[in-house]
Protein backbone atom coordinates (compact mmCIF):
# COMPACT_ATOMS: atom_id res chain seq x y z
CA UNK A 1 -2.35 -5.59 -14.45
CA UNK A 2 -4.96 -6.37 -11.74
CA UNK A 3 -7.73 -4.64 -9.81
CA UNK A 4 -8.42 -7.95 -7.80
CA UNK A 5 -8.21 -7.47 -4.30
CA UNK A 6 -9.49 -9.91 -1.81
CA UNK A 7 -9.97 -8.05 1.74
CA UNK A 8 -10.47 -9.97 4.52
CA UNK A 9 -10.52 -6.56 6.95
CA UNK A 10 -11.27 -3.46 6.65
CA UNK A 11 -11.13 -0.47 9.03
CA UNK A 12 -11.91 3.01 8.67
CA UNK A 13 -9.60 6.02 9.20
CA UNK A 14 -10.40 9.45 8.88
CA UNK A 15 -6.95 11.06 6.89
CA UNK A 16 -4.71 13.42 8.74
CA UNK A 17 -3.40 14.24 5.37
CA UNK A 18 -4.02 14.04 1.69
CA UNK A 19 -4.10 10.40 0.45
CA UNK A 20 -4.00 8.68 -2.97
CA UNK A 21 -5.71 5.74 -4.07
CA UNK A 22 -4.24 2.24 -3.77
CA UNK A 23 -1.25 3.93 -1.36
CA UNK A 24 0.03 2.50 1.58
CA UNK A 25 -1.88 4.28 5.04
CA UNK A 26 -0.14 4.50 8.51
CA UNK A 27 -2.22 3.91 11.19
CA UNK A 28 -2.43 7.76 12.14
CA UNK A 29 -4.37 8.20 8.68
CA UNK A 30 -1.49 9.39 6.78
CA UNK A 31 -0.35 8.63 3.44
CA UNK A 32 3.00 6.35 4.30
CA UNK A 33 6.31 7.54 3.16
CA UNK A 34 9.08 6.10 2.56
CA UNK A 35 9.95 2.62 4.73
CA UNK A 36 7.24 3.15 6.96
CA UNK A 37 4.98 0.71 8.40
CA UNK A 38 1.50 0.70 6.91
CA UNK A 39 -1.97 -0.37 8.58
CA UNK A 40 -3.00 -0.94 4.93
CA UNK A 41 -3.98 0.41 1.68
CA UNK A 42 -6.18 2.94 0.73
CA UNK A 43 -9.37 2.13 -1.38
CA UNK A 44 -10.02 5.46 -2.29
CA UNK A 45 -8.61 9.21 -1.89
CA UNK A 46 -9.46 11.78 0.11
CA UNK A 47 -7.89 14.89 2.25
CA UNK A 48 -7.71 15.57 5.92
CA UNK A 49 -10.82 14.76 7.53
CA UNK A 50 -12.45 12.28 5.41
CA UNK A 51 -13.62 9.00 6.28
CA UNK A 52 -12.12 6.28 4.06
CA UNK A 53 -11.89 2.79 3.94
CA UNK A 54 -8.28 0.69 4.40
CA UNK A 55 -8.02 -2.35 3.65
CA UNK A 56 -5.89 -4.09 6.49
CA UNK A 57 -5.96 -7.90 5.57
CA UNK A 58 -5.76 -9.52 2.25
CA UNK A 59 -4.71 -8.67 -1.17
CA UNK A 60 -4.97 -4.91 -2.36
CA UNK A 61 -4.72 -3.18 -5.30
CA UNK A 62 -1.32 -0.91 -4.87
CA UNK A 63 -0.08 1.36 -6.89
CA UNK A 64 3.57 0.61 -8.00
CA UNK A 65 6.57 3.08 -7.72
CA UNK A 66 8.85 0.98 -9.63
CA UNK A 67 9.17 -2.13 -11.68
CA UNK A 68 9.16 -5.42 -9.59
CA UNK A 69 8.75 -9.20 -10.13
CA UNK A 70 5.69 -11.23 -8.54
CA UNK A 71 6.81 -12.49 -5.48
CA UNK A 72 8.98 -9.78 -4.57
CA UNK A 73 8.76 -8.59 -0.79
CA UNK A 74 7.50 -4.93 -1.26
CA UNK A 75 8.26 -1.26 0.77
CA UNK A 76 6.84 2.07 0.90
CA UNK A 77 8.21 4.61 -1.22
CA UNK A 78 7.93 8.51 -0.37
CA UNK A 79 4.70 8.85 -1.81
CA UNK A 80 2.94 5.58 -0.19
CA UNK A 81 3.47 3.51 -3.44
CA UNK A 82 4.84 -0.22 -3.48
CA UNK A 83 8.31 -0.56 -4.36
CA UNK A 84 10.88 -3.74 -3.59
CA UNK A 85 12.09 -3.88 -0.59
CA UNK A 86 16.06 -4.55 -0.44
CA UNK A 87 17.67 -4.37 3.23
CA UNK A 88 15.91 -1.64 4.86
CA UNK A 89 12.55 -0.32 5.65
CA UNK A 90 9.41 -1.99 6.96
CA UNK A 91 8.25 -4.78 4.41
CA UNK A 92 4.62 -4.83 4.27
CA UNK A 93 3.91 -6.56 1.28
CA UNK A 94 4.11 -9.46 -1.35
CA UNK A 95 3.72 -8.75 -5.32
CA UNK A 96 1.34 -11.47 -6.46
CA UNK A 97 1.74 -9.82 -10.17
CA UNK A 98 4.90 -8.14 -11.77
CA UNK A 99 5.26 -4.64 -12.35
CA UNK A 100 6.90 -2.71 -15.66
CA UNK A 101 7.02 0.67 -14.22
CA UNK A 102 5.64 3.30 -11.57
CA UNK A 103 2.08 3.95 -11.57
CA UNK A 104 0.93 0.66 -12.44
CA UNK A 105 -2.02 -1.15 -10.65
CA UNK A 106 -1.06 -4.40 -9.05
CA UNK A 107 -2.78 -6.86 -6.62
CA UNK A 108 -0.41 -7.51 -3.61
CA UNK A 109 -0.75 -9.51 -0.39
CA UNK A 110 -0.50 -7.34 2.96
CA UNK A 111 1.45 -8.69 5.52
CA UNK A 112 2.55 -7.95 9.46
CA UNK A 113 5.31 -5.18 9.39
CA UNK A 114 8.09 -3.86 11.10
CA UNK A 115 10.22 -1.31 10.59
């Protein structure tokens, strides 16, 4: 599995909450749960009032929840990690490499989402 990640841009966002590594981020600095919209993904941890990076733009090392297949349009579980996205939630993802199982590192290209 990859560690790639190509970011084009990335902003800053001091947490409102504990965050993982390589886990989706709303745009309030929170850890993204399940089908929510993401600004990004995280490139490191931290707890409530650090300062970390988010990459907003580009492809990211995520964390996977589940197995998937490269290509597949990915979601936000409960704990911020990429999972495939079926008929509901906010996609905000592509796989560009295949996932076995949950906590695997993947590289995955961010893209505009809705919920």
């Amino acid at each position: 599995m990859g560690t790639q990640n190509i970011a084009v841009l990335g902003l800053t966002r001091v947490l409102s909450g504990t965050v993982a590594a390589s886990r989706f981020v709303t745009v309030a600095g929170a850890q993204a749960g399940a089908d929510a919209n993401a600004l990004g993904v995280a490139r490191f941890g931290g707890v409530s009032g650090d300062a970390v990076p988010v990459d907003v733009l580009g492809t990211v090392t995520l964390e996977s929840g589940a197995a998937f297949s490269a290509g597949a349009t990915l979601k936000s579980d409960s704990s911020g990690r990429g999972i495939t996205w079926v008929t509901s939630g906010a996609k905000v993802a592509i796989a560009l490499e295949a996932s076995t199982g949950a906590g695997q590192m993947v590289e995955a290209l961010l893209i505009p989402n809705v919920a």
